[in-house]
C-alpha atoms as a PDB file:
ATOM      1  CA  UNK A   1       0.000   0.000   0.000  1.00  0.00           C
ATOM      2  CA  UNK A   2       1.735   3.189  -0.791  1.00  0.00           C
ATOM      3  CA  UNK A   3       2.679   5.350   1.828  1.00  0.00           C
ATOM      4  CA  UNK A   4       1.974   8.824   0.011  1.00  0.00           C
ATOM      5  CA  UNK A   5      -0.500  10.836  -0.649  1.00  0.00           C
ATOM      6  CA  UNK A   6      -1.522  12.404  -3.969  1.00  0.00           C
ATOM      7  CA  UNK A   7      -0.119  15.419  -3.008  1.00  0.00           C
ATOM      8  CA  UNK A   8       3.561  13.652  -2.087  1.00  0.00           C
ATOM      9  CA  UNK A   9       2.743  13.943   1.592  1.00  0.00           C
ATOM     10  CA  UNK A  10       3.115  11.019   4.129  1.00  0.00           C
ATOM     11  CA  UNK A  11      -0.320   9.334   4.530  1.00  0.00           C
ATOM     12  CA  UNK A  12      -0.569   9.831   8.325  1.00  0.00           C
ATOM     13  CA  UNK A  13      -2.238   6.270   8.734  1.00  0.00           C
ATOM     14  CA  UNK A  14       0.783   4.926   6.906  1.00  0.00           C
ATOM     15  CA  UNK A  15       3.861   5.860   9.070  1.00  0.00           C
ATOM     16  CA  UNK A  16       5.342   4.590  11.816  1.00  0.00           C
ATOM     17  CA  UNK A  17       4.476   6.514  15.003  1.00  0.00           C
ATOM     18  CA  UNK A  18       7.805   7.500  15.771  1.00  0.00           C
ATOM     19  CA  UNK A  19       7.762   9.596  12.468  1.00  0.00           C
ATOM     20  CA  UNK A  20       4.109  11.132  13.210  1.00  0.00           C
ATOM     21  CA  UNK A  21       5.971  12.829  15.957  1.00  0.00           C
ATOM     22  CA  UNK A  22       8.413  14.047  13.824  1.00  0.00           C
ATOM     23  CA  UNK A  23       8.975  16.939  11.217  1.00  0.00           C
ATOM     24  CA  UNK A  24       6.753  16.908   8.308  1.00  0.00           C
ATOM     25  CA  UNK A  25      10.408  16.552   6.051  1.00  0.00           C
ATOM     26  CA  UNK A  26      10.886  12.765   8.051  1.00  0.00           C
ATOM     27  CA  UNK A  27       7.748  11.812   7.428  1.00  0.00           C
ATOM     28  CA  UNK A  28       7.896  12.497   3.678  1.00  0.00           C
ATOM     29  CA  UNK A  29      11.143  10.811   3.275  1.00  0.00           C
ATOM     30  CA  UNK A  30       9.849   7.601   4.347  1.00  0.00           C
ATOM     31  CA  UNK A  31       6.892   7.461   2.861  1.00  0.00           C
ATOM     32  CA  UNK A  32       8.553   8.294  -0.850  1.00  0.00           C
ATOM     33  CA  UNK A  33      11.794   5.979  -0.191  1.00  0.00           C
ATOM     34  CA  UNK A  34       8.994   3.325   0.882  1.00  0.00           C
ATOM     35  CA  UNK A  35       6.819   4.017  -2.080  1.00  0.00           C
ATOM     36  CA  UNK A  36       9.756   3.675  -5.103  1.00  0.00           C
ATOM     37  CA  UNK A  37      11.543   0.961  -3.187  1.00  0.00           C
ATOM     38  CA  UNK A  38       8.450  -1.208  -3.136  1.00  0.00           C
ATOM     39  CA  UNK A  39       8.046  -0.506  -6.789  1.00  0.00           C
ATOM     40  CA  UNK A  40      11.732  -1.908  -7.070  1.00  0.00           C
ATOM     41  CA  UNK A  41      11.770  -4.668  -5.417  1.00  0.00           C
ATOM     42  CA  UNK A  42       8.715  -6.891  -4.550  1.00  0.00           C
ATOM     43  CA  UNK A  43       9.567  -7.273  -0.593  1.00  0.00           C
ATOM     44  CA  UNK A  44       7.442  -5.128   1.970  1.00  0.00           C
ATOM     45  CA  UNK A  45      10.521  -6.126   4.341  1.00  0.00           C
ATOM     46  CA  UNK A  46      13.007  -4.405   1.901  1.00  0.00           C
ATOM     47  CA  UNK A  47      11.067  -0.973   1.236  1.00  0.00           C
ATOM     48  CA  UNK A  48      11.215  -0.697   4.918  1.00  0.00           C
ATOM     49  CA  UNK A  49      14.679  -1.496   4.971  1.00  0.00           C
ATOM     50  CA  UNK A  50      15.080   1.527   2.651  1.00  0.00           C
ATOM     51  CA  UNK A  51      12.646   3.528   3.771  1.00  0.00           C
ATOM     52  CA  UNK A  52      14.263   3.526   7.354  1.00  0.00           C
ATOM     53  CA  UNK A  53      17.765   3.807   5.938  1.00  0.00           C
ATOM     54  CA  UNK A  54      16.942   7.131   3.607  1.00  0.00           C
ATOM     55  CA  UNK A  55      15.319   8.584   7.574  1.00  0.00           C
ATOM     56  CA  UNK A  56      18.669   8.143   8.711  1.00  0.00           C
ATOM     57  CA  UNK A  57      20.666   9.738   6.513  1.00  0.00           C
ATOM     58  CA  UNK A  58      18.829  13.097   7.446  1.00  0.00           C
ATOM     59  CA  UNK A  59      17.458  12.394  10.821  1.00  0.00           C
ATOM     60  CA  UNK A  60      18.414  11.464  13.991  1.00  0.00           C
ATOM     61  CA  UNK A  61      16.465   9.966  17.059  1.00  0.00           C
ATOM     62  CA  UNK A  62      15.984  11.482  19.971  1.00  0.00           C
ATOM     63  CA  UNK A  63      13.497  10.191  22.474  1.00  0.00           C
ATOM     64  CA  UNK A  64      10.459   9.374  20.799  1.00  0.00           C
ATOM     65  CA  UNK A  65      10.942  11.260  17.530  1.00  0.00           C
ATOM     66  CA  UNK A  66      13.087  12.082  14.668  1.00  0.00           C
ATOM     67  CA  UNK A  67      14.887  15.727  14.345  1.00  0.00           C
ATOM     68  CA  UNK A  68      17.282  16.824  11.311  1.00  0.00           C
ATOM     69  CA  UNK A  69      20.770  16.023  11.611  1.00  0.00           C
ATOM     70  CA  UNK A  70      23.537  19.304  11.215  1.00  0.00           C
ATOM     71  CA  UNK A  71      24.942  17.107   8.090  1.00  0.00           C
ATOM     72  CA  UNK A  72      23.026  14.702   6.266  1.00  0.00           C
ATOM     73  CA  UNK A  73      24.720  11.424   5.597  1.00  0.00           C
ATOM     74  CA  UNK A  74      25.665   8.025   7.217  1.00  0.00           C
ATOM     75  CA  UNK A  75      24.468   7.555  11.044  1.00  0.00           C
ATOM     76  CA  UNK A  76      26.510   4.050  11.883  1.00  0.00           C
ATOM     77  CA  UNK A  77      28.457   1.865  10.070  1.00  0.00           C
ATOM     78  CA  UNK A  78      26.173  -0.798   9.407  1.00  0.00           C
ATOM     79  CA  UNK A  79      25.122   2.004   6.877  1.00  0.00           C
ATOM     80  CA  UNK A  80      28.393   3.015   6.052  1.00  0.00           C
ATOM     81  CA  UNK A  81      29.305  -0.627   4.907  1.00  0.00           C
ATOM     82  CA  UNK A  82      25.677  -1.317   3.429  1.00  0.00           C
ATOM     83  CA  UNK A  83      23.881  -4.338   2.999  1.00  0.00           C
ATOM     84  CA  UNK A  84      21.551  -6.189   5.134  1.00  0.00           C
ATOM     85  CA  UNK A  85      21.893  -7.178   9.013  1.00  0.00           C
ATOM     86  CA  UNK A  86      22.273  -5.043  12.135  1.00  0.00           C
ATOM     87  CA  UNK A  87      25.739  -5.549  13.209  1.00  0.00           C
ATOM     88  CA  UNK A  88      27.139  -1.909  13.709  1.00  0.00           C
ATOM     89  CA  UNK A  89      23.404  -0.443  13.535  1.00  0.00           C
ATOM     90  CA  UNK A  90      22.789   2.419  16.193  1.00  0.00           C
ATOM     91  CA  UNK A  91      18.934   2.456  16.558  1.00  0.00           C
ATOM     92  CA  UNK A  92      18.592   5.775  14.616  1.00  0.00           C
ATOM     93  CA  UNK A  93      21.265   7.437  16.875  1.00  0.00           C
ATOM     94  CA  UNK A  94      23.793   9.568  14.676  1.00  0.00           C
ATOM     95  CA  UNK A  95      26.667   7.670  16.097  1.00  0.00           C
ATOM     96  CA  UNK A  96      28.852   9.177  13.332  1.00  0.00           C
ATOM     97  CA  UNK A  97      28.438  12.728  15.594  1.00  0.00           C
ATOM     98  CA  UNK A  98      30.890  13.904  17.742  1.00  0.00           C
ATOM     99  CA  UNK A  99      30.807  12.723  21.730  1.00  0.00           C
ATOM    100  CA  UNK A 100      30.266  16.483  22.248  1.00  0.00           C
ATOM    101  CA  UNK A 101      26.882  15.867  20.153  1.00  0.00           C
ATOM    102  CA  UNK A 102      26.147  12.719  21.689  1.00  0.00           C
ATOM    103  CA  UNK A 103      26.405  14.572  25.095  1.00  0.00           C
ATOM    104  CA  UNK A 104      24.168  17.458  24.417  1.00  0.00           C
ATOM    105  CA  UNK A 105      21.073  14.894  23.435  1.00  0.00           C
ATOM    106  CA  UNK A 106      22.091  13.100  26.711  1.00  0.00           C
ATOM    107  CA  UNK A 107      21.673  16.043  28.724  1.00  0.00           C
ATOM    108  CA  UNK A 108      18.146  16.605  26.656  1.00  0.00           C
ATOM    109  CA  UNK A 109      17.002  13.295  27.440  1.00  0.00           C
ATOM    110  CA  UNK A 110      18.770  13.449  31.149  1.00  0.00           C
ATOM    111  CA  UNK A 111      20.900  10.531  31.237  1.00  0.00           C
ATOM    112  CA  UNK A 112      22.857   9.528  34.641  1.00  0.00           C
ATOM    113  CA  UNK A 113      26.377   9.626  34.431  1.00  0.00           C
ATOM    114  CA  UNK A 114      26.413  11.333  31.003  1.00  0.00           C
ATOM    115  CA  UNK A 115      29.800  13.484  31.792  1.00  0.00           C
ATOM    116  CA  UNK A 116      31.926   9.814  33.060  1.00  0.00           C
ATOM    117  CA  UNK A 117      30.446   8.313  29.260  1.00  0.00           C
ATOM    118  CA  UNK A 118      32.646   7.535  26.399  1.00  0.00           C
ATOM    119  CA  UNK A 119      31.300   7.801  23.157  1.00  0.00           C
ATOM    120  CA  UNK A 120      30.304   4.506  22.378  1.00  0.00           C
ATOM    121  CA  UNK A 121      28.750   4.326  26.131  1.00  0.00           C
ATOM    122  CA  UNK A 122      26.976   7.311  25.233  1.00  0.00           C
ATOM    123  CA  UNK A 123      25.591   6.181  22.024  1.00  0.00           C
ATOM    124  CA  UNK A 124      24.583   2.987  23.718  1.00  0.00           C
ATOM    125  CA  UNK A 125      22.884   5.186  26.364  1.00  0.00           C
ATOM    126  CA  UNK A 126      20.917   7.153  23.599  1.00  0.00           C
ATOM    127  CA  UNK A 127      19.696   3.976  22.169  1.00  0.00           C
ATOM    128  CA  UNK A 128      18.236   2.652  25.579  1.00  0.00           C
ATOM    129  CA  UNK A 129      16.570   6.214  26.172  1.00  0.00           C
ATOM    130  CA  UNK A 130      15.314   6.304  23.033  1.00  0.00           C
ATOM    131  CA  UNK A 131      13.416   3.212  22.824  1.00  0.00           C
ATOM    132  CA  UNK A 132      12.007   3.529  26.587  1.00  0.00           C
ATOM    133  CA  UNK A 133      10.404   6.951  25.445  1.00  0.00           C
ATOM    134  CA  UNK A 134       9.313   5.526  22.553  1.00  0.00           C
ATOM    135  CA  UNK A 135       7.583   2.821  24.142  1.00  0.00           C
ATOM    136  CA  UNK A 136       6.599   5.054  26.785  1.00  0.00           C
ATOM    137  CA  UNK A 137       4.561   7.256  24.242  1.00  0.00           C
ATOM    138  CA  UNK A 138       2.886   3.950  22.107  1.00  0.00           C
ATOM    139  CA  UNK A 139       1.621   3.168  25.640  1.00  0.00           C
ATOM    140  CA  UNK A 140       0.062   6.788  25.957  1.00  0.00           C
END
Protein backbone atom coordinates (compact mmCIF):
# COMPACT_ATOMS: atom_id res chain seq x y z
CA UNK A 1 0.00 0.00 0.00
CA UNK A 2 1.73 3.19 -0.79
CA UNK A 3 2.68 5.35 1.83
CA UNK A 4 1.97 8.82 0.01
CA UNK A 5 -0.50 10.84 -0.65
CA UNK A 6 -1.52 12.40 -3.97
CA UNK A 7 -0.12 15.42 -3.01
CA UNK A 8 3.56 13.65 -2.09
CA UNK A 9 2.74 13.94 1.59
CA UNK A 10 3.11 11.02 4.13
CA UNK A 11 -0.32 9.33 4.53
CA UNK A 12 -0.57 9.83 8.32
CA UNK A 13 -2.24 6.27 8.73
CA UNK A 14 0.78 4.93 6.91
CA UNK A 15 3.86 5.86 9.07
CA UNK A 16 5.34 4.59 11.82
CA UNK A 17 4.48 6.51 15.00
CA UNK A 18 7.81 7.50 15.77
CA UNK A 19 7.76 9.60 12.47
CA UNK A 20 4.11 11.13 13.21
CA UNK A 21 5.97 12.83 15.96
CA UNK A 22 8.41 14.05 13.82
CA UNK A 23 8.97 16.94 11.22
CA UNK A 24 6.75 16.91 8.31
CA UNK A 25 10.41 16.55 6.05
CA UNK A 26 10.89 12.76 8.05
CA UNK A 27 7.75 11.81 7.43
CA UNK A 28 7.90 12.50 3.68
CA UNK A 29 11.14 10.81 3.28
CA UNK A 30 9.85 7.60 4.35
CA UNK A 31 6.89 7.46 2.86
CA UNK A 32 8.55 8.29 -0.85
CA UNK A 33 11.79 5.98 -0.19
CA UNK A 34 8.99 3.32 0.88
CA UNK A 35 6.82 4.02 -2.08
CA UNK A 36 9.76 3.68 -5.10
CA UNK A 37 11.54 0.96 -3.19
CA UNK A 38 8.45 -1.21 -3.14
CA UNK A 39 8.05 -0.51 -6.79
CA UNK A 40 11.73 -1.91 -7.07
CA UNK A 41 11.77 -4.67 -5.42
CA UNK A 42 8.71 -6.89 -4.55
CA UNK A 43 9.57 -7.27 -0.59
CA UNK A 44 7.44 -5.13 1.97
CA UNK A 45 10.52 -6.13 4.34
CA UNK A 46 13.01 -4.40 1.90
CA UNK A 47 11.07 -0.97 1.24
CA UNK A 48 11.22 -0.70 4.92
CA UNK A 49 14.68 -1.50 4.97
CA UNK A 50 15.08 1.53 2.65
CA UNK A 51 12.65 3.53 3.77
CA UNK A 52 14.26 3.53 7.35
CA UNK A 53 17.76 3.81 5.94
CA UNK A 54 16.94 7.13 3.61
CA UNK A 55 15.32 8.58 7.57
CA UNK A 56 18.67 8.14 8.71
CA UNK A 57 20.67 9.74 6.51
CA UNK A 58 18.83 13.10 7.45
CA UNK A 59 17.46 12.39 10.82
CA UNK A 60 18.41 11.46 13.99
CA UNK A 61 16.47 9.97 17.06
CA UNK A 62 15.98 11.48 19.97
CA UNK A 63 13.50 10.19 22.47
CA UNK A 64 10.46 9.37 20.80
CA UNK A 65 10.94 11.26 17.53
CA UNK A 66 13.09 12.08 14.67
CA UNK A 67 14.89 15.73 14.34
CA UNK A 68 17.28 16.82 11.31
CA UNK A 69 20.77 16.02 11.61
CA UNK A 70 23.54 19.30 11.21
CA UNK A 71 24.94 17.11 8.09
CA UNK A 72 23.03 14.70 6.27
CA UNK A 73 24.72 11.42 5.60
CA UNK A 74 25.67 8.02 7.22
CA UNK A 75 24.47 7.56 11.04
CA UNK A 76 26.51 4.05 11.88
CA UNK A 77 28.46 1.87 10.07
CA UNK A 78 26.17 -0.80 9.41
CA UNK A 79 25.12 2.00 6.88
CA UNK A 80 28.39 3.02 6.05
CA UNK A 81 29.30 -0.63 4.91
CA UNK A 82 25.68 -1.32 3.43
CA UNK A 83 23.88 -4.34 3.00
CA UNK A 84 21.55 -6.19 5.13
CA UNK A 85 21.89 -7.18 9.01
CA UNK A 86 22.27 -5.04 12.13
CA UNK A 87 25.74 -5.55 13.21
CA UNK A 88 27.14 -1.91 13.71
CA UNK A 89 23.40 -0.44 13.53
CA UNK A 90 22.79 2.42 16.19
CA UNK A 91 18.93 2.46 16.56
CA UNK A 92 18.59 5.77 14.62
CA UNK A 93 21.27 7.44 16.87
CA UNK A 94 23.79 9.57 14.68
CA UNK A 95 26.67 7.67 16.10
CA UNK A 96 28.85 9.18 13.33
CA UNK A 97 28.44 12.73 15.59
CA UNK A 98 30.89 13.90 17.74
CA UNK A 99 30.81 12.72 21.73
CA UNK A 100 30.27 16.48 22.25
CA UNK A 101 26.88 15.87 20.15
CA UNK A 102 26.15 12.72 21.69
CA UNK A 103 26.40 14.57 25.09
CA UNK A 104 24.17 17.46 24.42
CA UNK A 105 21.07 14.89 23.43
CA UNK A 106 22.09 13.10 26.71
CA UNK A 107 21.67 16.04 28.72
CA UNK A 108 18.15 16.61 26.66
CA UNK A 109 17.00 13.29 27.44
CA UNK A 110 18.77 13.45 31.15
CA UNK A 111 20.90 10.53 31.24
CA UNK A 112 22.86 9.53 34.64
CA UNK A 113 26.38 9.63 34.43
CA UNK A 114 26.41 11.33 31.00
CA UNK A 115 29.80 13.48 31.79
CA UNK A 116 31.93 9.81 33.06
CA UNK A 117 30.45 8.31 29.26
CA UNK A 118 32.65 7.53 26.40
CA UNK A 119 31.30 7.80 23.16
CA UNK A 120 30.30 4.51 22.38
CA UNK A 121 28.75 4.33 26.13
CA UNK A 122 26.98 7.31 25.23
CA UNK A 123 25.59 6.18 22.02
CA UNK A 124 24.58 2.99 23.72
CA UNK A 125 22.88 5.19 26.36
CA UNK A 126 20.92 7.15 23.60
CA UNK A 127 19.70 3.98 22.17
CA UNK A 128 18.24 2.65 25.58
CA UNK A 129 16.57 6.21 26.17
CA UNK A 130 15.31 6.30 23.03
CA UNK A 131 13.42 3.21 22.82
CA UNK A 132 12.01 3.53 26.59
CA UNK A 133 10.40 6.95 25.44
CA UNK A 134 9.31 5.53 22.55
CA UNK A 135 7.58 2.82 24.14
CA UNK A 136 6.60 5.05 26.79
CA UNK A 137 4.56 7.26 24.24
CA UNK A 138 2.89 3.95 22.11
CA UNK A 139 1.62 3.17 25.64
CA UNK A 140 0.06 6.79 25.96
Amino acid sequence: MPKTNQDGHAKKSEIPSTLERSDQLAQDTFAEAYDAAAEQYDSGSRAARTAWAAVKHTHEKVGDHWEPKDEAGPSDERVERGGPGTAGAAGGVDANASKEHLYGLAQRLDIPGRSEMTKDELDEALQKANDRETAESREE
